[in-house]
C-alpha atoms as a PDB file:
ATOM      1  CA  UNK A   1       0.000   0.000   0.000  1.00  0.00           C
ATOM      2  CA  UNK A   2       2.161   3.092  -0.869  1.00  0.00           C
ATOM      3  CA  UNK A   3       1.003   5.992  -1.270  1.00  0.00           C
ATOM      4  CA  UNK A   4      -1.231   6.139  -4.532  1.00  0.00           C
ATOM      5  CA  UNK A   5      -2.048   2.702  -3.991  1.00  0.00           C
ATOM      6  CA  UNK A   6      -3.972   2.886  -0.658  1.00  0.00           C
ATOM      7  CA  UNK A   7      -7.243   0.105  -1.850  1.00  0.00           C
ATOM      8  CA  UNK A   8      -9.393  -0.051   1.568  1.00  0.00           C
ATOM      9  CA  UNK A   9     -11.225  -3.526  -0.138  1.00  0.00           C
ATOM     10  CA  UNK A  10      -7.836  -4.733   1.615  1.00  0.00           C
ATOM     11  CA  UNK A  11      -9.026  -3.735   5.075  1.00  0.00           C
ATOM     12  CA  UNK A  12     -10.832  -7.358   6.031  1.00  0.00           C
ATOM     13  CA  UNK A  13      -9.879  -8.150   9.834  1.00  0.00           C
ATOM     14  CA  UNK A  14     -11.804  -6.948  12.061  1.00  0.00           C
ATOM     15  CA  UNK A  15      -9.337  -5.786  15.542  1.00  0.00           C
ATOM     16  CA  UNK A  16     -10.335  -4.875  18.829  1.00  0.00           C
ATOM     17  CA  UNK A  17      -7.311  -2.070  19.844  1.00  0.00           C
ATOM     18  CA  UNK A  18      -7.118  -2.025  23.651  1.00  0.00           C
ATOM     19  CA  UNK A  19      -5.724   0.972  25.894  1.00  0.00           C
ATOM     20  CA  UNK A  20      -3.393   0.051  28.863  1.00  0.00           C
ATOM     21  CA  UNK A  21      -5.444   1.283  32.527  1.00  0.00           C
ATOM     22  CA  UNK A  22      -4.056   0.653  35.909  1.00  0.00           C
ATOM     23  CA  UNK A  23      -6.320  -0.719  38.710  1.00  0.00           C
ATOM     24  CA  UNK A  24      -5.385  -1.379  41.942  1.00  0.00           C
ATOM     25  CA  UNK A  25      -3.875  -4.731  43.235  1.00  0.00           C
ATOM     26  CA  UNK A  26      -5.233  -4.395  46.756  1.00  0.00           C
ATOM     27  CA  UNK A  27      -1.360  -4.461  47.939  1.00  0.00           C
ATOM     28  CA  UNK A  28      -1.053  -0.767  47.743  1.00  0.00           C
ATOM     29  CA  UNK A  29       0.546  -1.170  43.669  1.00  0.00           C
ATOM     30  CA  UNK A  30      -1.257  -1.493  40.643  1.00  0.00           C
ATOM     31  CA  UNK A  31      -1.877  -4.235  38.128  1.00  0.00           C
ATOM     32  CA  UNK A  32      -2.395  -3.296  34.477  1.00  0.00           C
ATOM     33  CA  UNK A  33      -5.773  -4.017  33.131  1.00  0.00           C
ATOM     34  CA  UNK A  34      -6.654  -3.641  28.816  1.00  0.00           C
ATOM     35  CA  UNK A  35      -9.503  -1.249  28.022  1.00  0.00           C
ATOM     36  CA  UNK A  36     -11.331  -1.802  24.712  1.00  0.00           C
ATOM     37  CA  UNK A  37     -10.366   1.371  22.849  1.00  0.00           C
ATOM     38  CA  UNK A  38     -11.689   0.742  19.375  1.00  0.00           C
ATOM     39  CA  UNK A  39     -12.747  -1.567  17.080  1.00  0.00           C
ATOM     40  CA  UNK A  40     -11.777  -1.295  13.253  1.00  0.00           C
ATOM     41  CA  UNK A  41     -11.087  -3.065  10.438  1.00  0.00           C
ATOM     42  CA  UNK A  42      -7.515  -3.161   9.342  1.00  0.00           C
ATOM     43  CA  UNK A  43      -4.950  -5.098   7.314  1.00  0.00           C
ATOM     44  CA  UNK A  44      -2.487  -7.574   9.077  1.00  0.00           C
ATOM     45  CA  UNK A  45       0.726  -8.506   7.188  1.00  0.00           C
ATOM     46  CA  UNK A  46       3.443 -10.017   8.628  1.00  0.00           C
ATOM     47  CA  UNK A  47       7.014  -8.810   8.174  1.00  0.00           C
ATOM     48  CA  UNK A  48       9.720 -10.768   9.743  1.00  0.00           C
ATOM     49  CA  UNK A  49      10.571 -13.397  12.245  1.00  0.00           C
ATOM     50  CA  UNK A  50      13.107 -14.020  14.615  1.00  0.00           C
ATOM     51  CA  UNK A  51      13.755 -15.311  18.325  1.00  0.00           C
ATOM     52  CA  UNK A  52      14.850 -13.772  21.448  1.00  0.00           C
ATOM     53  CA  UNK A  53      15.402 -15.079  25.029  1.00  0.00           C
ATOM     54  CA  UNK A  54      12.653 -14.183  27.293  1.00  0.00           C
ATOM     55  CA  UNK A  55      13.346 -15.300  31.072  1.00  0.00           C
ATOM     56  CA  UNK A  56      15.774 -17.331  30.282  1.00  0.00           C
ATOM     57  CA  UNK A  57      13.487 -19.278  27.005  1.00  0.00           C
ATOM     58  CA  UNK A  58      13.902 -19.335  23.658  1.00  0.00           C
ATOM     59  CA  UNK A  59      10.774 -17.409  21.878  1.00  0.00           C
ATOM     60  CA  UNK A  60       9.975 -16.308  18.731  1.00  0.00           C
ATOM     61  CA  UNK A  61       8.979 -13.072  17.740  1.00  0.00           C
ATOM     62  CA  UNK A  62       6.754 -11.995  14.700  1.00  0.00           C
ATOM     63  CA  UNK A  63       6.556  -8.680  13.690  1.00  0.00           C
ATOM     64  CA  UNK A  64       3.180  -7.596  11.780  1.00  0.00           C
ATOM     65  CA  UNK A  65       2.455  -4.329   9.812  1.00  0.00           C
ATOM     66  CA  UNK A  66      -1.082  -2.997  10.662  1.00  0.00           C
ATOM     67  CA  UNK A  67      -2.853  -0.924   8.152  1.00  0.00           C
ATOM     68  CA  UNK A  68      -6.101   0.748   9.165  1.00  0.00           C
ATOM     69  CA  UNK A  69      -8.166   4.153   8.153  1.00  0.00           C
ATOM     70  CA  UNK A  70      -6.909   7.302   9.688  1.00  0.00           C
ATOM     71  CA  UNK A  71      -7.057   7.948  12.962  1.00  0.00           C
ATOM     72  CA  UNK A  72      -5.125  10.301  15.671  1.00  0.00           C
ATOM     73  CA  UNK A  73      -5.913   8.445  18.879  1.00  0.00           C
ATOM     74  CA  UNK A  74      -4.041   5.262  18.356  1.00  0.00           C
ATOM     75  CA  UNK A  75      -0.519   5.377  19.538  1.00  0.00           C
ATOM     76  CA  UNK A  76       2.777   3.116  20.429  1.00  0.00           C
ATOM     77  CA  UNK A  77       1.565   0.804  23.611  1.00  0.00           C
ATOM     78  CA  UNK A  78      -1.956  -0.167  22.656  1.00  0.00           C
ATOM     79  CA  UNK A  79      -2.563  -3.504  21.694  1.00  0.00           C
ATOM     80  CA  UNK A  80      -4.522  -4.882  18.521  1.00  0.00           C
ATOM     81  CA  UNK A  81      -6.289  -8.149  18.934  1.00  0.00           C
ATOM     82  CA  UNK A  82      -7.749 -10.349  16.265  1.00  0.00           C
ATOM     83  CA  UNK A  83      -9.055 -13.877  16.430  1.00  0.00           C
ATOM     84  CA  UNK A  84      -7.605 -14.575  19.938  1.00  0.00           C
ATOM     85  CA  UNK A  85      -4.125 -13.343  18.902  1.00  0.00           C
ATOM     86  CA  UNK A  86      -2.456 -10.346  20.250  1.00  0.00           C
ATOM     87  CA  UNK A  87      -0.495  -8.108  18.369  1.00  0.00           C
ATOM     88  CA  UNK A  88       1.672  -5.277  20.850  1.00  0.00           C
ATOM     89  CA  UNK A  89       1.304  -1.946  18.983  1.00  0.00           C
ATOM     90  CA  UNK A  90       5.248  -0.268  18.929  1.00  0.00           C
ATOM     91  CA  UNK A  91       4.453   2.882  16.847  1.00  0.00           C
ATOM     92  CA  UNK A  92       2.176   4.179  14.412  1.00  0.00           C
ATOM     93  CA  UNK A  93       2.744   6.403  11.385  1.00  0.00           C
ATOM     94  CA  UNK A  94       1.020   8.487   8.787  1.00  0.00           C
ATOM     95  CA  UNK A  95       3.280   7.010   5.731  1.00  0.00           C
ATOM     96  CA  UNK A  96       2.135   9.246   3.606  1.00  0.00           C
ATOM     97  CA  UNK A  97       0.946  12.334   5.962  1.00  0.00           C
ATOM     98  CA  UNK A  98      -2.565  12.536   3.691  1.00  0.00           C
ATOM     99  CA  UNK A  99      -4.215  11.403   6.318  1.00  0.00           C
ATOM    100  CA  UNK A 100      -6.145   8.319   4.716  1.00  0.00           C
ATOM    101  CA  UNK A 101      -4.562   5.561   6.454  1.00  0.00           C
ATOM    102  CA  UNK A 102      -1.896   4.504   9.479  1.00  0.00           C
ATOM    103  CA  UNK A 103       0.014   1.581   9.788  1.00  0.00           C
ATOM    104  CA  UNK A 104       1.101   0.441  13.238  1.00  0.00           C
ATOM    105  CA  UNK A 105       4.263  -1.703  13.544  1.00  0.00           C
ATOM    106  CA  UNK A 106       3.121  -4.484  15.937  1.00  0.00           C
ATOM    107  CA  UNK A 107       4.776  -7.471  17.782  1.00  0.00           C
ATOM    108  CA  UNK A 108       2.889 -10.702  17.869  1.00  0.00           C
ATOM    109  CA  UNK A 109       2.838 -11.880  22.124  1.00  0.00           C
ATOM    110  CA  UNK A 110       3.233 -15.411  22.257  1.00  0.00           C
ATOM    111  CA  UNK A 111       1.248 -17.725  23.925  1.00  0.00           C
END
């Protein structure tokens, strides 16, 4: 999708984008809870693979491109969440600064 090419027929999942809200833990911290935010219909593609060590495990790591219509309000530590998978928004950009689309860079969590 560059920029002349933006075809919103390709927009066909439908994600729920969550917000990050603390609540308290009833130990005087707080735990973080996910607030439904939106839901819209994007484009998922995926974009490269690799592995990292995560307490001391090997996991993979699957990083996703997700294209959606414009909007202001989504922003770098939401999360996207499609068909029971979760994708951890990074950062989101205006590729073409028109204003007609955004495409997050996302992280796939593992189970």
């Amino acid at each position: 999708m560059s920029g002349g090419g933006f075809d919103p027929g390709l927009l066909r999942h439908r994600l729920v984008i969550e917000s990050a809200a603390g609540a308290p833990d009833g130990a005087g911290g707080e735990a973080v809870t996910w607030d439904t935010f939106a839901t819209v219909w994007a484009r998922i593609a995926p974009t490269a693979s690799g592995e990292e060590i995560v307490a001391g495990h090997l996991s993979g790591i699957v990083s996703h491109t997700i294209t959606m219509r414009y909007r202001a309000d989504i922003a770098g530590g939401m999360r996207a969440l499609h068909r029971g998978r979760i994708f951890r928004i990074l950062v989101v950009t205006d590729p073409d600064e028109r204003r007609r689309y955004i495409v997050a860079k996302a992280e796939e969590e593992g189970p």
